[in-house]
Protein backbone atom coordinates (compact mmCIF):
# COMPACT_ATOMS: atom_id res chain seq x y z
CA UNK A 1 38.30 -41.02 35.83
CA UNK A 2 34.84 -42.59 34.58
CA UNK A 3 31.65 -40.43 33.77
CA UNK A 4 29.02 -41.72 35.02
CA UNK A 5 25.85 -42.07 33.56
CA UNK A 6 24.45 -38.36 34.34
CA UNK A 7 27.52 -37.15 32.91
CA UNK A 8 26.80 -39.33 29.67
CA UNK A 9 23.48 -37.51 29.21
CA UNK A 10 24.24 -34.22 30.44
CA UNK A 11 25.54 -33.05 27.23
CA UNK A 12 22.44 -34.18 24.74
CA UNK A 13 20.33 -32.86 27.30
CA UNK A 14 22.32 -29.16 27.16
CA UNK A 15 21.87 -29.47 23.28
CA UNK A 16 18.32 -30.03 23.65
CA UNK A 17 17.77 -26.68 26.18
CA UNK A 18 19.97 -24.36 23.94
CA UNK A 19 18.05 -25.59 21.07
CA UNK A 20 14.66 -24.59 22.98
CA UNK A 21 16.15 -21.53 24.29
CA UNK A 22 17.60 -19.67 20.65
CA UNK A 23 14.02 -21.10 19.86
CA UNK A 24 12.01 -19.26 22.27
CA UNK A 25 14.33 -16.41 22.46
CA UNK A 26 13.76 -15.88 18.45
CA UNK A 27 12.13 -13.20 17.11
CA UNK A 28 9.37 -14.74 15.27
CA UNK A 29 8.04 -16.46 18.33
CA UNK A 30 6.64 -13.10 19.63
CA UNK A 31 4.60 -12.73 15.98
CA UNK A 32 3.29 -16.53 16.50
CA UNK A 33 2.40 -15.53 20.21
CA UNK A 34 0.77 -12.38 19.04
CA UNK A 35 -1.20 -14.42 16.73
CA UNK A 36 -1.93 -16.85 19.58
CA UNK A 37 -2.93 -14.13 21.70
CA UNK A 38 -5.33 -12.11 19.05
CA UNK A 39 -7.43 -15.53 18.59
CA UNK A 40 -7.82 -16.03 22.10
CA UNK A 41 -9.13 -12.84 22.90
CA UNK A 42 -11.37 -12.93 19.62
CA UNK A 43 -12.20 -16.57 20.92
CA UNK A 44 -13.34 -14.69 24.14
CA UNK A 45 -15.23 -11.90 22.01
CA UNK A 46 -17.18 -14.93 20.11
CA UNK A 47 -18.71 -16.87 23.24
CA UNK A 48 -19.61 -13.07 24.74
CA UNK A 49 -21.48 -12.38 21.71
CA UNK A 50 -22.83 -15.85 21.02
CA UNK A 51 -26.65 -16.68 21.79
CA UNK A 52 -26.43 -20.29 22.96
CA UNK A 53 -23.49 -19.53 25.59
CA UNK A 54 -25.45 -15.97 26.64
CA UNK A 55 -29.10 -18.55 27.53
CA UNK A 56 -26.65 -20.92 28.78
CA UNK A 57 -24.81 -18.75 31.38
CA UNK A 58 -28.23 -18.03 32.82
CA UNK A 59 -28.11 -21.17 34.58
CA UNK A 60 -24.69 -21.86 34.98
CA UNK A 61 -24.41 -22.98 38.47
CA UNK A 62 -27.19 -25.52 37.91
CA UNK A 63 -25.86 -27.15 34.48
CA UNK A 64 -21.59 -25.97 33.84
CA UNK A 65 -22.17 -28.37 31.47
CA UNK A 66 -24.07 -26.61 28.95
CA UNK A 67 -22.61 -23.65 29.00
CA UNK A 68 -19.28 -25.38 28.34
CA UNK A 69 -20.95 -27.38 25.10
CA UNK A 70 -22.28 -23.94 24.11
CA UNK A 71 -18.75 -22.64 24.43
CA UNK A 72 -17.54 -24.95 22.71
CA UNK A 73 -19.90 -24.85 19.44
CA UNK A 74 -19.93 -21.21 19.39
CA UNK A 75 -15.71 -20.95 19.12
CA UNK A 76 -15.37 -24.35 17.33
CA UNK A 77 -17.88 -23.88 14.54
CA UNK A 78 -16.55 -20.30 14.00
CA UNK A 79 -12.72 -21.19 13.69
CA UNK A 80 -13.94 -24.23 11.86
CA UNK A 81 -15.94 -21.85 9.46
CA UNK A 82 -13.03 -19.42 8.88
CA UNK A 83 -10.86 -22.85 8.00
CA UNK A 84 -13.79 -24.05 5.50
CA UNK A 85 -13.74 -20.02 3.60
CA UNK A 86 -10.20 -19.65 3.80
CA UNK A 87 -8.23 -23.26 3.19
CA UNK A 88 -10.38 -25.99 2.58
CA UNK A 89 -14.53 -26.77 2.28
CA UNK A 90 -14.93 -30.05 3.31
CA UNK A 91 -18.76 -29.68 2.82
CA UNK A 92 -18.41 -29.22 -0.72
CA UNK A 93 -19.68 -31.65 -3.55
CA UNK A 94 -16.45 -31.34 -5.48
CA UNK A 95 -12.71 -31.28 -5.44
CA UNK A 96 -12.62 -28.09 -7.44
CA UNK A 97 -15.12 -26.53 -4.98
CA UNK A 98 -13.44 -27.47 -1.94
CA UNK A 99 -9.92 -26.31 -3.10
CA UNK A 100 -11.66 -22.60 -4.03
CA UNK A 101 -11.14 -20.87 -0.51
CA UNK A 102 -7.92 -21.43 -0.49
CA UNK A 103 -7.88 -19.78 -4.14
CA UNK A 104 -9.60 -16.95 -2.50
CA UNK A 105 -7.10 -16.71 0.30
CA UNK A 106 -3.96 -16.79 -2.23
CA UNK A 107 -6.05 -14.29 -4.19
CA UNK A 108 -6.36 -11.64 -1.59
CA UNK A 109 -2.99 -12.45 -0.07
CA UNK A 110 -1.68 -11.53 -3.64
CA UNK A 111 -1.49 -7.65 -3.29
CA UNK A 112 -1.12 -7.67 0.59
CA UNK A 113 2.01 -9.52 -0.33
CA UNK A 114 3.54 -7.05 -2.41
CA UNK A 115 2.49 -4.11 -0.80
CA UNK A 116 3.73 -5.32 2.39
CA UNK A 117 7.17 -6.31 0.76
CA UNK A 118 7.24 -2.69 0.17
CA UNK A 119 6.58 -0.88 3.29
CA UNK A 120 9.40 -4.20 4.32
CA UNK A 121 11.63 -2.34 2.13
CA UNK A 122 11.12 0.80 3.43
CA UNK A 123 11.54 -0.52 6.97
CA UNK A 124 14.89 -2.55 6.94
CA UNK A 125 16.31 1.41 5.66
CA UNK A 126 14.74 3.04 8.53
CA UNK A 127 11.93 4.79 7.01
CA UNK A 128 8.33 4.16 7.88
CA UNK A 129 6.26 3.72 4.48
CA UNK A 130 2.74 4.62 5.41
CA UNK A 131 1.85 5.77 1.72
CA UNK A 132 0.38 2.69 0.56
CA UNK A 133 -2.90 3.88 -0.18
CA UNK A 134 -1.71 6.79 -2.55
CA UNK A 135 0.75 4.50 -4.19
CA UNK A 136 -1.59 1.74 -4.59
CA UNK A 137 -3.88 4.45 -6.02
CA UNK A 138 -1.83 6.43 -8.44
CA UNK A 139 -0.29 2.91 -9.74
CA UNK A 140 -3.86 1.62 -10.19
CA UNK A 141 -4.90 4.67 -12.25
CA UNK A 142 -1.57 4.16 -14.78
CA UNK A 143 -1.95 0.54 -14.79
CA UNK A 144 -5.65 0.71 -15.58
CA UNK A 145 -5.23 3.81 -17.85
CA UNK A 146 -2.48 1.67 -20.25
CA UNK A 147 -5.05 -1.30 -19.82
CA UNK A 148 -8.41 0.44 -21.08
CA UNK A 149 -6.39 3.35 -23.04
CA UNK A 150 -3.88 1.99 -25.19
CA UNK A 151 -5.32 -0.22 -28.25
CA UNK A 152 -4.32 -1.90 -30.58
CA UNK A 153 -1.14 -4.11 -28.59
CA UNK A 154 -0.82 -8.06 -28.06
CA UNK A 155 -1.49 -10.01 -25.12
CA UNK A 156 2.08 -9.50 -22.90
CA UNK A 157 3.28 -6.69 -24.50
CA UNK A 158 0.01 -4.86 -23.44
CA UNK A 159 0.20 -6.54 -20.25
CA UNK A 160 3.51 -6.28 -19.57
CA UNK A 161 3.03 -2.51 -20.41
CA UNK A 162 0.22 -1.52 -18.01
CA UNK A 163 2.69 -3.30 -14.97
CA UNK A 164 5.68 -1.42 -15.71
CA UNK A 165 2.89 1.71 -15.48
CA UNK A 166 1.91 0.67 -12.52
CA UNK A 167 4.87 -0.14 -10.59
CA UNK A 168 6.55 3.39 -12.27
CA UNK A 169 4.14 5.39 -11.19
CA UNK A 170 4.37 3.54 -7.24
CA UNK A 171 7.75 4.07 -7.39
CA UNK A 172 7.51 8.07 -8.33
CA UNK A 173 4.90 8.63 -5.84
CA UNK A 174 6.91 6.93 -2.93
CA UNK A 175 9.90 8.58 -4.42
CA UNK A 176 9.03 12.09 -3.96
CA UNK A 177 8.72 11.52 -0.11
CA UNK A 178 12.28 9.25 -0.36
CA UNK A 179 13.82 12.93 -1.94
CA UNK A 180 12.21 15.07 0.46
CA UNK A 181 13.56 13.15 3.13
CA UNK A 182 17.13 13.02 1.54
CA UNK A 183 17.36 16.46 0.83
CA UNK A 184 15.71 18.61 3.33
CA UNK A 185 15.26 16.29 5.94
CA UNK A 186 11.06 15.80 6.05
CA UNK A 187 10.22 13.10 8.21
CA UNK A 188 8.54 10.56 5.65
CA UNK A 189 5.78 9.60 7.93
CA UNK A 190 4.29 13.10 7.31
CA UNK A 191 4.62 13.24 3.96
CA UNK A 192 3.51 9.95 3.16
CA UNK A 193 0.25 11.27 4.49
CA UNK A 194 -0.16 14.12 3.23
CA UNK A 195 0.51 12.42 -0.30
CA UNK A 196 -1.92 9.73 0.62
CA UNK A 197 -4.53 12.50 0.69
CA UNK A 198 -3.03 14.07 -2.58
CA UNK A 199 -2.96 10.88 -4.48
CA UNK A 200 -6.84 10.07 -3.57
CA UNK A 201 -8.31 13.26 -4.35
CA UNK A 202 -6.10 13.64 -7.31
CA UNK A 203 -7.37 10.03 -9.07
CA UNK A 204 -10.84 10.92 -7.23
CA UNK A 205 -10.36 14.37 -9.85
CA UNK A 206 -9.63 11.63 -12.76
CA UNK A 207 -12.48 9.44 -12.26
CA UNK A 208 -14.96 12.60 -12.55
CA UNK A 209 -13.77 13.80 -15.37
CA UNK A 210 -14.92 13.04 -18.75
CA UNK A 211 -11.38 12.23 -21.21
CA UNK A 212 -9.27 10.90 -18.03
CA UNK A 213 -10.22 7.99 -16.24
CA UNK A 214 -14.06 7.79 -16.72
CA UNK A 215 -15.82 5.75 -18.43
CA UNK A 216 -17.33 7.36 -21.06
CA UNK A 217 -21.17 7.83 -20.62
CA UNK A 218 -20.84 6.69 -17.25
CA UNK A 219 -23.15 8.55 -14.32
CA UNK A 220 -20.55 7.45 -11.53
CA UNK A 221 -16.76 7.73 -11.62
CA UNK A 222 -15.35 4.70 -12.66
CA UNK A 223 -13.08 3.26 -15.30
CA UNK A 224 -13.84 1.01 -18.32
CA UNK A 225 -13.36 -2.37 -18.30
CA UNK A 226 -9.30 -3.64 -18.38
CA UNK A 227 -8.94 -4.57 -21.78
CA UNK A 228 -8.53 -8.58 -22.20
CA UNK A 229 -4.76 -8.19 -23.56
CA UNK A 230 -4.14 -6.41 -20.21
CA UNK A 231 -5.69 -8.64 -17.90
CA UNK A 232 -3.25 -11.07 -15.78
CA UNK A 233 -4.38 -14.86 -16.97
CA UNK A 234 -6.00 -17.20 -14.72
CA UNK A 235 -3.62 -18.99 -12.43
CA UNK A 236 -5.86 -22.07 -11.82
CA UNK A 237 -8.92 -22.46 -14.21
CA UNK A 238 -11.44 -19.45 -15.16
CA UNK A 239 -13.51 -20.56 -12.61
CA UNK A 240 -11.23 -19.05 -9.38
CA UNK A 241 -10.07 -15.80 -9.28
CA UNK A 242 -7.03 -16.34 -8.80
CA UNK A 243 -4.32 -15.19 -11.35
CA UNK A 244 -1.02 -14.77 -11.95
CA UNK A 245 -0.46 -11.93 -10.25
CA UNK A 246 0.35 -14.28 -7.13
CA UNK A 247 3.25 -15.43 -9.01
CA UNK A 248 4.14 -11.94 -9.34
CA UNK A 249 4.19 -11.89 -5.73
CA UNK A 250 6.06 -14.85 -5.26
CA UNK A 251 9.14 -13.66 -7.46
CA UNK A 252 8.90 -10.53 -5.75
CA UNK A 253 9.41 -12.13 -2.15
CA UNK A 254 12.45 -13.90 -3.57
CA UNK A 255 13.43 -11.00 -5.29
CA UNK A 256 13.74 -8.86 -2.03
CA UNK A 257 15.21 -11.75 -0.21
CA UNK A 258 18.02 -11.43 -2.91
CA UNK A 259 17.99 -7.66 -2.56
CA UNK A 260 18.30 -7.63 1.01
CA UNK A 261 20.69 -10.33 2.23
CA UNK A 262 22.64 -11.36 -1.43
CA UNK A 263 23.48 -7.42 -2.85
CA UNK A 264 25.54 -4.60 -2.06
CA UNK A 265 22.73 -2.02 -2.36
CA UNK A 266 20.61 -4.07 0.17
CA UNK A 267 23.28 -3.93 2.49
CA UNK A 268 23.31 -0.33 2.07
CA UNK A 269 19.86 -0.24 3.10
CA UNK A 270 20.22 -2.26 6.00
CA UNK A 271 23.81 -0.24 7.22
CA UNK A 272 21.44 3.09 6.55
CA UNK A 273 18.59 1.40 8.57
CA UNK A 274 20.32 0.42 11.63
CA UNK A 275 23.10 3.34 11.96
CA UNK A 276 22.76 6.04 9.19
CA UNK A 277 26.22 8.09 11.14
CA UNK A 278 27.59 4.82 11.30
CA UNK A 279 26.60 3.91 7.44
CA UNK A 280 27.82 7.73 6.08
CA UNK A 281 31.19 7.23 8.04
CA UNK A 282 31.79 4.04 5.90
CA UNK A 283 31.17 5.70 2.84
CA UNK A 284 27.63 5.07 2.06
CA UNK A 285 25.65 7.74 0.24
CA UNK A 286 22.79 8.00 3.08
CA UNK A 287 20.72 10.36 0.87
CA UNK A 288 20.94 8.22 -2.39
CA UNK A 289 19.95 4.89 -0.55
CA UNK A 290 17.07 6.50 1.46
CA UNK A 291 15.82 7.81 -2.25
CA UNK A 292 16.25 4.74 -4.14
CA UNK A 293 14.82 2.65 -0.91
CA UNK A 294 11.91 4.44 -1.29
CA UNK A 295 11.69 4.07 -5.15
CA UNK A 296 11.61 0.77 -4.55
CA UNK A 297 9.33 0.33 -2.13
CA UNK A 298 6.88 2.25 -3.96
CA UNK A 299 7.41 -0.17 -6.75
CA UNK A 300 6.28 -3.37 -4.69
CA UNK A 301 3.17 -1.65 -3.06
CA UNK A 302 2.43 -0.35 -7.02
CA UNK A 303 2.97 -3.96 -8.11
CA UNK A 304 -0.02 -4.50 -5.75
CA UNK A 305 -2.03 -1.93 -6.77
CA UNK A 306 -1.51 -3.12 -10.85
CA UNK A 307 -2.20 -6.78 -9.93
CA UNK A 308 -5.51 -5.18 -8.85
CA UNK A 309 -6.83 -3.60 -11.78
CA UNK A 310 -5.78 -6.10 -14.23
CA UNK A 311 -6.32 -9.36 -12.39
CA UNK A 312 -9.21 -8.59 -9.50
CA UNK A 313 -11.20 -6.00 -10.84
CA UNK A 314 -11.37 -5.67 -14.54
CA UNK A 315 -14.56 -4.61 -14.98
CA UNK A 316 -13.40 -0.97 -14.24
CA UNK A 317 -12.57 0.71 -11.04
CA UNK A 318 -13.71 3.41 -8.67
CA UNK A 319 -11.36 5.22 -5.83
CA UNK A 320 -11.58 2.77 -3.15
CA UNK A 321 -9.46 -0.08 -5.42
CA UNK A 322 -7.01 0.32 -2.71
CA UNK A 323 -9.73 -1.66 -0.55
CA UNK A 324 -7.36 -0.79 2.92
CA UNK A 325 -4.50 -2.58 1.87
CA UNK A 326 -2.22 0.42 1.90
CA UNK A 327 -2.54 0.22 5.59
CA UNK A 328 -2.86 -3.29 6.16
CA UNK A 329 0.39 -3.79 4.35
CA UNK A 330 1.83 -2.23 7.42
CA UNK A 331 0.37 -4.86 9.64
CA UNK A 332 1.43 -7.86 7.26
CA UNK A 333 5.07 -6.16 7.25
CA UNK A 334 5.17 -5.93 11.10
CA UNK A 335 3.95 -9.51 11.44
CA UNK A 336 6.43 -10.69 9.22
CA UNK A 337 9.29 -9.02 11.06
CA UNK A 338 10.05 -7.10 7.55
CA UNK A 339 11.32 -9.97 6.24
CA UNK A 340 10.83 -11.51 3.07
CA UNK A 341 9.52 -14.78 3.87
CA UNK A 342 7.91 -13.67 7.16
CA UNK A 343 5.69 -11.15 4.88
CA UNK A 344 4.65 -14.23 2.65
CA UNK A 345 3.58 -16.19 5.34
CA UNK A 346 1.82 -12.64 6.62
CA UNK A 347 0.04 -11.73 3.52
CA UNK A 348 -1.62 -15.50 3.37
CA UNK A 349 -2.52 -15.70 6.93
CA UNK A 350 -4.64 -11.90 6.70
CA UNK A 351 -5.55 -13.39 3.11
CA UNK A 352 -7.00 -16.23 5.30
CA UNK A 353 -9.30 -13.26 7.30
CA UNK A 354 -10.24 -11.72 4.35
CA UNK A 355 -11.88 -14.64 2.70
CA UNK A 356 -13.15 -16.71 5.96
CA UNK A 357 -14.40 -13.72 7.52
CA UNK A 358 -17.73 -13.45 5.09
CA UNK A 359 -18.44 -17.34 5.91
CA UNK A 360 -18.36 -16.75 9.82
CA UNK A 361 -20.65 -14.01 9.63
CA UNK A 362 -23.12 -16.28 6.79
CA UNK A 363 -22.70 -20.14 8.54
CA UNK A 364 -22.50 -19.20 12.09
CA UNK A 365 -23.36 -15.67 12.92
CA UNK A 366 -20.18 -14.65 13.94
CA UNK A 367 -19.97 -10.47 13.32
CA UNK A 368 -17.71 -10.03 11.09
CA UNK A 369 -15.69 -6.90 12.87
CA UNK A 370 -14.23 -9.29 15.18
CA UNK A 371 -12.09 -10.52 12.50
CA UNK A 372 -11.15 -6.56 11.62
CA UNK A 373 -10.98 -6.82 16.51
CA UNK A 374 -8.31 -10.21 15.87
CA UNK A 375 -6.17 -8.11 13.28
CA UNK A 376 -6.01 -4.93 15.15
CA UNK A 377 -5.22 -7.11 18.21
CA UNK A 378 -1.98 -8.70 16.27
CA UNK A 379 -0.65 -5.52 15.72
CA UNK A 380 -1.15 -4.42 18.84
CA UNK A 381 0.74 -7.08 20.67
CA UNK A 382 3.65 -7.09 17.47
CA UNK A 383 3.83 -3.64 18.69
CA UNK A 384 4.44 -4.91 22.59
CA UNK A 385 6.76 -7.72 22.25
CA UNK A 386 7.73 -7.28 26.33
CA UNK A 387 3.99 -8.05 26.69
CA UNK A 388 3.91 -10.78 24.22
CA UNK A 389 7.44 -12.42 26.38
CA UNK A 390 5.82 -11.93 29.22
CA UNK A 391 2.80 -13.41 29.06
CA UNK A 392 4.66 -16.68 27.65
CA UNK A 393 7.86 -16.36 29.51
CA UNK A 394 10.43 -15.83 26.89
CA UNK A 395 13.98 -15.38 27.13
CA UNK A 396 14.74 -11.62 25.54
CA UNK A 397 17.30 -12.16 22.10
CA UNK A 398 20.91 -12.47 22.94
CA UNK A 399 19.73 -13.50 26.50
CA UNK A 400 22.24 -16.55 27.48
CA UNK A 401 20.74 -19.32 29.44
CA UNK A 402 21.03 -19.74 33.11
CA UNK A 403 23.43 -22.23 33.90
CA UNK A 404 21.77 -25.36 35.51
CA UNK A 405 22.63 -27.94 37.99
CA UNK A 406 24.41 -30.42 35.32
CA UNK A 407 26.37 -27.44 34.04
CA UNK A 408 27.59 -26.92 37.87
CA UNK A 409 28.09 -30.56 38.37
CA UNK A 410 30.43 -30.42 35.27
CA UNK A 411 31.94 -27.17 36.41
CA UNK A 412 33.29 -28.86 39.70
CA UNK A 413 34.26 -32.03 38.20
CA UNK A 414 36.55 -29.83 35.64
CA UNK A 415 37.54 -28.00 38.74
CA UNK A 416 38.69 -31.33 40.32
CA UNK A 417 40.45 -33.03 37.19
CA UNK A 418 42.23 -29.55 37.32
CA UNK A 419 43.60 -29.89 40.43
């Protein structure tokens, strides 16, 4: 019996729709739709708020077209002014000075990274990490305190001393919440907060007080200056900002991937995460991986807050180093599925906001909350993926596609060779 030629194309064109399908039915297309949907709306927030398109709605009816041009300018030069602060200035006299946004975007991406690695962490073993700030703080305090406090040491020893401070002193912080969870059962989520609250006041205590973390002779309460054998180097030039602690970052995201999908103890996170009955019947110690989970997800978000005081602010810090990255960590991890490469790409795109947010507001007017309105909108639909699938029409994961009228057609002619 001879297939015809619908029968010779049938099965390239049933590769090509289960490719789309395990595409759209992926898990990463509702964070990309989220996205999509967050600049929309903020796209809709822009021409509401906009002067040219608010004159020319007045006469709408009598001219569409200007009120279309005016749409057009007031969302195009404001996504085009994000691109030139956050990737690349192509108004700029100079290579160097067109390649510095994008410096600036790496550079604030650099602790969202790591801090969102560790509330990641914290996530694939079931617990929900909300203690960023207070880690971030209490890590910035020993990482700045071995930086400005301890004389005398070489360049990397120094430096590689006020890091292992930092990320210690994360990793206790977040710890004692990972024990109190083990032991007695405290749901983390409360006392991560009530820590966060513990850790500010308690650094806001050492910044006011003479012989701690103040400067000396200093009317407000801030630090002295990181010493120069503590500071993280210069990744690209003294010119930019940014240093190596996006490196750091880097070998941390490849670091977790190894911990989570290559090691035994990142299995036992995962097994704790997803069934801790299930995980304790198979002989995993559920209250020794919750603790050392925790431990080290306190260690990533303390990486963040040491790349802080001895790479971004080394002129001596106050108590808001943290700068809201404790809890935008959470965003960058939900965005990136709490994965590790999904958090990378995370960190750099709220990196992008951070730094092309002031240059909307400067070169076009744009306020600059509706950048804070976009991010708050991700989240919002990360949190609502049936929304997100809806909207777009996505197959649900694990959903099987329907079978079509070629996949009948072969069914009967089986049916018939068969028989």
């Amino acid at each position: 019996m001879t297939a015809g030629p619908d029968t010779e194309h049938e099965p390239t064109q049933d590769r090509w729709a289960t490719a789309l399908q395990e595409i759209a039915s992926a898990r990463w297309t509702v964070a990309v739709g989220a996205v999509v949907l967050a600049v929309l709306v903020g796209s809709v927030m822009i021409a509401f708020t906009d002067e040219g398109v608010q004159e020319a709605s007045v006469y709408f009816f009598s001219r569409p077209s200007d009120t279309f041009a005016a749409l057009g300018d007031a969302i195009g030069g404001a996504y085009s002014a994000l691109f030139r602060g956050s990737v690349y200035n192509n108004r700029a006299e100079t290579f160097a000075q067109a390649i510095r946004p994008l410096t600036e975007t790496l550079n604030y991406a650099t602790p969202l990274i790591a801090a969102g690695l560790g509330v990641a962490v914290a996530f694939r073993a079931g617990l929900f990490n909300i203690g960023g700030q207070g880690q971030m703080l209490l890590a910035a305090a020993a990482a700045g305190w071995v930086g400005f406090g301890v004389k005398g040491l070489p360049f990397p020893l120094h430096l590689l001393l006020a890091l292992v401070a930092g990320i210690a002193a994360g990793a206790v912080w977040a710890g004692i919440a990972g024990l109190l969870k083990a032991r007695t059962g405290a749901h983390e989520v409360i006392v991560t907060i009530m820590l966060n609250y513990v850790g500010f006041y308690l650094v806001f205590y050492m910044l006011s007080t003479p012989g701690l973390l103040r400067a000396p002779g200093s009317a407000n309460p801030k630090t002295p200056p990181t010493a120069e054998s503590a500071q993280l180097p210069h990744l690209v030039g003294e010119r930019f900002t940014l240093h190596w602690g996006f490196v750091l970052a880097l070998l941390a995201v490849v670091g977790v991937w190894w911990l989570l999908n290559r090691s035994s103890l990142g299995f036992q996170f995962r097994a704790v995460g997803q069934n801790p009955r299930a995980a304790r019947v198979a002989g995993i110690d559920v209250p020794r991986a919750t603790t050392i989970a925790m431990l080290f997800a306190g260690g990533l978000v303390g990486l963040a807050g040491a790349s802080q005081v001895l790479g971004s602010v080394t002129n001596g810090f106050s108590s808001d180093i943290d700068a809201g990255i404790g809890f935008d960590a959470i965003t960058v991890a939900l965005l990136g599925g709490s994965g590790p490469w999904g958090v990378l790409a995370a960190g750099i795109l709220f990196g992008a906001f951070k730094a092309g947010g002031s240059t909307m507001q400067v070169s076009e007017g744009v306020p600059d909350e509706i950048v804070l309105v976009v991010q708050s909108l991700i989240v919002l639909f990360i949190a609502a993926p049936p929304l997100v699938r809806a909207i777009f029409r996505l197959p649900h994961p694990g959903t099987r596609k329907r079978p079509g009228a070629g996949d009948r057609r072969r069914a009967a002619k089986k049916k018939e060779v068969t028989a």
